[in-house]
Protein backbone atom coordinates (compact mmCIF):
# COMPACT_ATOMS: atom_id res chain seq x y z
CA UNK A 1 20.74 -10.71 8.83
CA UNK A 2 20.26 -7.14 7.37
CA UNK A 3 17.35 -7.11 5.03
CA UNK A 4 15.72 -4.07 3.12
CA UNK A 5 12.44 -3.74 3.07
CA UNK A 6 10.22 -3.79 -0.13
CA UNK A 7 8.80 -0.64 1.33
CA UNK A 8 12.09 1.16 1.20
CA UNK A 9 12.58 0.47 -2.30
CA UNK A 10 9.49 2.50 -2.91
CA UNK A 11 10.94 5.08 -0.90
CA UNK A 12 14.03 4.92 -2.87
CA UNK A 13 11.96 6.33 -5.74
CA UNK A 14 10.72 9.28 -4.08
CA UNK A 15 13.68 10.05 -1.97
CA UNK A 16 16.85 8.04 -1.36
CA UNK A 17 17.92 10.35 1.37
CA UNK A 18 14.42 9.51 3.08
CA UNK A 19 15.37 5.70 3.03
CA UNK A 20 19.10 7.17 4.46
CA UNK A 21 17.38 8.98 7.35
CA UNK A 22 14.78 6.13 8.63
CA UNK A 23 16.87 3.06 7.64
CA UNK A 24 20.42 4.25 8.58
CA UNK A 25 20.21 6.98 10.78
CA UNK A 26 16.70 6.25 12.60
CA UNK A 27 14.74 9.25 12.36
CA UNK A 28 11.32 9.47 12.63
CA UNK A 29 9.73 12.39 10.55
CA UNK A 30 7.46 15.03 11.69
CA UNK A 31 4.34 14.09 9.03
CA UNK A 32 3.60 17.08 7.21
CA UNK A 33 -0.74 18.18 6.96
CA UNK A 34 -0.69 16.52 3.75
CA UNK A 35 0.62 13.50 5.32
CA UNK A 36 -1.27 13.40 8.19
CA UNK A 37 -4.42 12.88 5.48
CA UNK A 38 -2.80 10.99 3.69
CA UNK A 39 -1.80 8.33 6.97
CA UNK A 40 -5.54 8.72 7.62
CA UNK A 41 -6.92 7.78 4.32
CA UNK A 42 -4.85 4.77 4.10
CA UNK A 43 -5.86 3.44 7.15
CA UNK A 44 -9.68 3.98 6.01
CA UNK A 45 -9.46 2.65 2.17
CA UNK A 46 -6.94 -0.65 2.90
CA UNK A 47 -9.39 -1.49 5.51
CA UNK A 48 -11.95 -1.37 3.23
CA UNK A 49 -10.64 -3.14 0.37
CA UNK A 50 -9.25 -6.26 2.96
CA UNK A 51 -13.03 -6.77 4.04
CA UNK A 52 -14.38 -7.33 0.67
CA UNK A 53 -15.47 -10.93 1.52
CA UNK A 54 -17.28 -9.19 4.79
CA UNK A 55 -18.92 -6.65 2.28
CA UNK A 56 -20.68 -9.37 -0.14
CA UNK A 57 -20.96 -11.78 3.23
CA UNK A 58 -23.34 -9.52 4.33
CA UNK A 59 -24.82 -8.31 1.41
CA UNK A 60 -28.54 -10.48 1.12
CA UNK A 61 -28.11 -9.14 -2.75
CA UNK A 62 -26.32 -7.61 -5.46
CA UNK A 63 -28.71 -4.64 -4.93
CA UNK A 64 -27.48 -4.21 -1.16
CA UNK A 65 -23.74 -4.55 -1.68
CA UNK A 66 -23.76 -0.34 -1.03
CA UNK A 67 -25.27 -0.49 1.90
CA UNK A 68 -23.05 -3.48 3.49
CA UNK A 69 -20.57 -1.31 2.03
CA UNK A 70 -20.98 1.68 3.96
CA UNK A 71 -21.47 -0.27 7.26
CA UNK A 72 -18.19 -1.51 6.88
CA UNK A 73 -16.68 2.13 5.89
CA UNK A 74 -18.71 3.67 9.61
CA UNK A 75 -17.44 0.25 11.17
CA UNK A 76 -13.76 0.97 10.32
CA UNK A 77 -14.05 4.96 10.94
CA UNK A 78 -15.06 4.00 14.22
CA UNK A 79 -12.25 1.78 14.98
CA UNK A 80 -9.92 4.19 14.04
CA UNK A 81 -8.25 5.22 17.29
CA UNK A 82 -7.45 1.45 17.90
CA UNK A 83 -6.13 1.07 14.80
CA UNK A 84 -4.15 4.03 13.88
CA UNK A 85 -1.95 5.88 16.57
CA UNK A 86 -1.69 8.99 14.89
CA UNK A 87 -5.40 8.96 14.92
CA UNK A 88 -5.92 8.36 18.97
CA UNK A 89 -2.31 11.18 19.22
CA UNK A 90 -5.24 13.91 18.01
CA UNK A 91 -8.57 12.87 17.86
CA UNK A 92 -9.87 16.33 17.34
CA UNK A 93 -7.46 17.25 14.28
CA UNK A 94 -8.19 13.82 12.78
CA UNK A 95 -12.14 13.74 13.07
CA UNK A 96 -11.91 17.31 10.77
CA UNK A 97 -9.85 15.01 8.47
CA UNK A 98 -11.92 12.42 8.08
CA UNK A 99 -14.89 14.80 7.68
CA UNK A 100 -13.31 16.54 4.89
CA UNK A 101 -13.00 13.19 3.40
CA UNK A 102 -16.04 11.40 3.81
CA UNK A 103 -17.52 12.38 0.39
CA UNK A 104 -14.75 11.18 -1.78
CA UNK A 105 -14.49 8.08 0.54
CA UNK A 106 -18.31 7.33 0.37
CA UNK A 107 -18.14 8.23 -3.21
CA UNK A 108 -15.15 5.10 -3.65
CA UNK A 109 -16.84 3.05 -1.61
CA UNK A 110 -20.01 3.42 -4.12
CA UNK A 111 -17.17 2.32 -7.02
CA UNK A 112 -16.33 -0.70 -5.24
CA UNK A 113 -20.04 -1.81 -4.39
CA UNK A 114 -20.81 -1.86 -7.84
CA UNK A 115 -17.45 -3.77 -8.92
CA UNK A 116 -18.61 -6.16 -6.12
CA UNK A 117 -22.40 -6.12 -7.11
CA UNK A 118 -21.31 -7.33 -10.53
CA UNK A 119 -19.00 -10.18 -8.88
CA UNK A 120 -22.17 -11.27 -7.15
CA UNK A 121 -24.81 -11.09 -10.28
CA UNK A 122 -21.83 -13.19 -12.42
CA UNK A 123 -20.70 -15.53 -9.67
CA UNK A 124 -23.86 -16.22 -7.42
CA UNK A 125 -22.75 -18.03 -4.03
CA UNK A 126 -19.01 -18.33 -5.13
CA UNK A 127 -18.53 -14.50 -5.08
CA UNK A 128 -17.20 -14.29 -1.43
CA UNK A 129 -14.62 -16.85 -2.42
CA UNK A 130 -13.61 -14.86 -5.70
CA UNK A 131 -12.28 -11.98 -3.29
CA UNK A 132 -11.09 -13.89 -0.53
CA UNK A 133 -7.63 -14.12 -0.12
CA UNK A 134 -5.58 -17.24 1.23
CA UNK A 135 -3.15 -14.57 3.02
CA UNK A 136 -3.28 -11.39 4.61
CA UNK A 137 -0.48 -9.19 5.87
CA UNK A 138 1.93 -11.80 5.29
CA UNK A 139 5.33 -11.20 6.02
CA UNK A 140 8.45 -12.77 3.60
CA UNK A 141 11.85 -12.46 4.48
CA UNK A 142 14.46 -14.24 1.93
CA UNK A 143 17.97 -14.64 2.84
CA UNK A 144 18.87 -15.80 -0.46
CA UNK A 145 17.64 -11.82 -1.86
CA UNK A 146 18.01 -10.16 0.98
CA UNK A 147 14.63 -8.34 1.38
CA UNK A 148 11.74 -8.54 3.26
CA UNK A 149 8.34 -7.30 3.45
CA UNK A 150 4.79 -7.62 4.13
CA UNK A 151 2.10 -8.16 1.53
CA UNK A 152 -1.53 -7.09 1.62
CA UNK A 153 -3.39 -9.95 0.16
CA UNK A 154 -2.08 -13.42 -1.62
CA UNK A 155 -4.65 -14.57 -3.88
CA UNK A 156 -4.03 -17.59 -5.56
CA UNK A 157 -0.08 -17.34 -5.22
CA UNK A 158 -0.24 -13.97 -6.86
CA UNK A 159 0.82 -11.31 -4.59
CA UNK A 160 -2.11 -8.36 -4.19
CA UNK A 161 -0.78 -4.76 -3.34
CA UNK A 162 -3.17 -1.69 -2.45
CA UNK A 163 -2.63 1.41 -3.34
CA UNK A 164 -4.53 4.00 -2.07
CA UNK A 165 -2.95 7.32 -3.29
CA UNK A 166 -4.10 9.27 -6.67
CA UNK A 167 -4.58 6.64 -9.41
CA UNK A 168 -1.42 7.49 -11.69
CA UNK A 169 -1.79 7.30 -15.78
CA UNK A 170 0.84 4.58 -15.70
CA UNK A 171 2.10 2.25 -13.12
CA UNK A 172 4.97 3.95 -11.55
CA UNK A 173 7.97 2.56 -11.14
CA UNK A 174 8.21 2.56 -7.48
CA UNK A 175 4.98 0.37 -7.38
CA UNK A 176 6.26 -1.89 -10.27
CA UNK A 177 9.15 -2.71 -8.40
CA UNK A 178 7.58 -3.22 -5.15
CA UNK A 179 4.91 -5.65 -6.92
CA UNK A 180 7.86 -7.89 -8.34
CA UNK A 181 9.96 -7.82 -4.83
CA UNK A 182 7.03 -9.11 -3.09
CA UNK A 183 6.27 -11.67 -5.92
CA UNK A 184 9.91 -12.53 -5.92
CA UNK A 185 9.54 -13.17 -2.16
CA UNK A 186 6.27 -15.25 -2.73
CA UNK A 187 8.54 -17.50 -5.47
CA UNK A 188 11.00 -18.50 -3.11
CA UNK A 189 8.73 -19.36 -0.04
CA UNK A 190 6.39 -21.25 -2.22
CA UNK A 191 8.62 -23.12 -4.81
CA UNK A 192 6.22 -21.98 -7.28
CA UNK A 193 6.55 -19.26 -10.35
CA UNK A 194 4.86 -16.45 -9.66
CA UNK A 195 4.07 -14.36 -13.30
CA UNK A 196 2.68 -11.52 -12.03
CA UNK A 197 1.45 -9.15 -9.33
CA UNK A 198 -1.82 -7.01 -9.01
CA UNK A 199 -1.72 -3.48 -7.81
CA UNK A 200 -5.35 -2.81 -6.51
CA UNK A 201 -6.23 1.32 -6.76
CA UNK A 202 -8.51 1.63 -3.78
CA UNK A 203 -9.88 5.08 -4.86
CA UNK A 204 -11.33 3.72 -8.73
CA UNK A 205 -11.14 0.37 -7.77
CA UNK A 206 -9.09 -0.19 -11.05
CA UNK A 207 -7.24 -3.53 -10.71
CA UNK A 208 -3.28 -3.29 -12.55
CA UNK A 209 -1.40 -6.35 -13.54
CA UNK A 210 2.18 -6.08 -13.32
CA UNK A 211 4.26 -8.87 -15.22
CA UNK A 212 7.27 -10.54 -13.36
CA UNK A 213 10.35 -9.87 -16.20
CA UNK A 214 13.75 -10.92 -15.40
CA UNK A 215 14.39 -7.09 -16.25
CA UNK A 216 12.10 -5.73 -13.58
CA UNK A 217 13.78 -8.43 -10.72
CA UNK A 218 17.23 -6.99 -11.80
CA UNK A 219 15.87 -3.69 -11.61
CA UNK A 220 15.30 -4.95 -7.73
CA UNK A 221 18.50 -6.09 -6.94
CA UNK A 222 20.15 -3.61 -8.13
CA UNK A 223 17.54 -0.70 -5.92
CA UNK A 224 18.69 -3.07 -2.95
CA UNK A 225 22.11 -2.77 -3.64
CA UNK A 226 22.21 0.67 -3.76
CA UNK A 227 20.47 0.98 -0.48
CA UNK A 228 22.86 -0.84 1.07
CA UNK A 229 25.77 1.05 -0.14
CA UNK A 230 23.97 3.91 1.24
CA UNK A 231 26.03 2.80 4.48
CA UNK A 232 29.06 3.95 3.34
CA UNK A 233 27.90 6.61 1.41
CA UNK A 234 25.17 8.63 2.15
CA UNK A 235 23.01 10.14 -0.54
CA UNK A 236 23.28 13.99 -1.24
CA UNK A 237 20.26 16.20 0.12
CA UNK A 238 17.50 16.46 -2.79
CA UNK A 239 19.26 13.95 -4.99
CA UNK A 240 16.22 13.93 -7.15
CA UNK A 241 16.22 18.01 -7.65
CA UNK A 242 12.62 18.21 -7.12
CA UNK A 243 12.04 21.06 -4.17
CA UNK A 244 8.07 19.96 -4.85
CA UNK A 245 8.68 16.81 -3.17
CA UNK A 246 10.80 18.24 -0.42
CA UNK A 247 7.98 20.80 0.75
CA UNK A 248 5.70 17.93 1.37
CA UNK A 249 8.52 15.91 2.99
CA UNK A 250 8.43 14.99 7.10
CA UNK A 251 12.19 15.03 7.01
CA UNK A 252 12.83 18.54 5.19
CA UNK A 253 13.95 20.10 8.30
CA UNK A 254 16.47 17.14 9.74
CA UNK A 255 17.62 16.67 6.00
CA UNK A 256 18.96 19.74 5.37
CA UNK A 257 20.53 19.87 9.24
CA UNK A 258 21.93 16.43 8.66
């Protein structure tokens, strides 16, 4: 069965012709520098936000949530190479990444002590529990929708998505739709309504509700279907008309030779 990927309908909204190229054609891109920090940051702040359970675990107080904190953060730094391949590829390159950025990751990592602190001072022993999720990673696939995908955390039947790129001023749309496709895929395995999604923002660690709306499921179907069509007819090279977003693309070179 051909499924597309909740992932790819994110992609959609940056570039359809990068869905075209690593969907239909195959192609791997070359990541660009800014990508490269970008692949490396993600690895770093997802791992830290999935061992928030370890964090207070290990925390003998509210007051020493930082500290657990930061053990985690040199814990996950140090696995790294086993983690990410890119990372193990060029260990040299990488380490000068991840010292450039160490201060704005210890600096989020002191944000998300103190949102955990305060889950700890409110909640007493039941705080681990609070943040624990009943799921991680867990991959949906739906014949009846045709997508598939994987989703960070399931809390409570509520599908949990983090997002650790620049906090935007409004949800955008890529995100919305990716937090209903997931929750639409959480509906049918479980039988049971799902209402909405959360979008956790690893760098403020700002927590986003995103309602489930008949509009916004439509709004998925319809992304799917016109990824699908994309078999038959490709998308035109910078459909979107923003050369910004081709400059920091992996595929700018084998786009425009395609």
């Amino acid at each position: 069965m051909v499924t597309v990927t909740v992932s790819s309908i994110n992609e959609y909204f940056f570039c359809p012709r990068c869905v075209y190229l690593r969907n239909f054609l195959k192609i791997q891109p070359t990541p660009t520098e800014k990508q490269r920090r970008g692949i490396i940051g993600y690895q770093i702040r997802r791992g830290l936000f999935m061992r928030q359970r370890e964090i207070i675990e290990n925390s003998h107080d509210a007051g020493g949530v930082f500290e657990s904190a930061k053990a985690e953060l040199e814990k996950i730094i140090r696995e790294l190479p086993e983690t990410c391949p890119q990372a193990a590829e060029d260990a040299k390159t990488h380490q000068t990444i991840i010292d450039e950025i160490k201060p704005a990751l210890l600096s989020e990592t002191q944000t998300l002590s103190k949102r955990l602190s305060a889950i700890m001072s409110e909640a007493g022993p039941r705080a681990a529990a609070l943040v624990s999720p009943q799921k991680t990673d867990h991959y949906v696939i739906s014949e009846t929708t045709g997508l598939s995908g994987r989703i960070d955390k399931v809390i409570n039947n509520t599908p949990h998505l983090i997002n650790t790129g620049q906090v935007p001023d409004k949800t955008d749309t890529g995100d919305k739709l990716r937090a209903c496709a997931y929750a639409m895929l959480l509906e049918e395995e479980t039988g049971r309504k799902v209402g909405h999604a959360v979008i956790e923002y690893a760098r403020t660690s700002e927590q986003r509700p995103v309602k489930i709306t008949e509009k916004l499921k439509q709004e998925v179907l319809k992304t799917r279907d016109a990824i699908l069509s994309m078999a038959g007819q490709p998308p035109e090279i910078c459909p979107h008309g923003q050369g910004s977003k081709c400059a920091e693309c992996g595929f700018e070179d084998c786009c425009y030779a395609t």
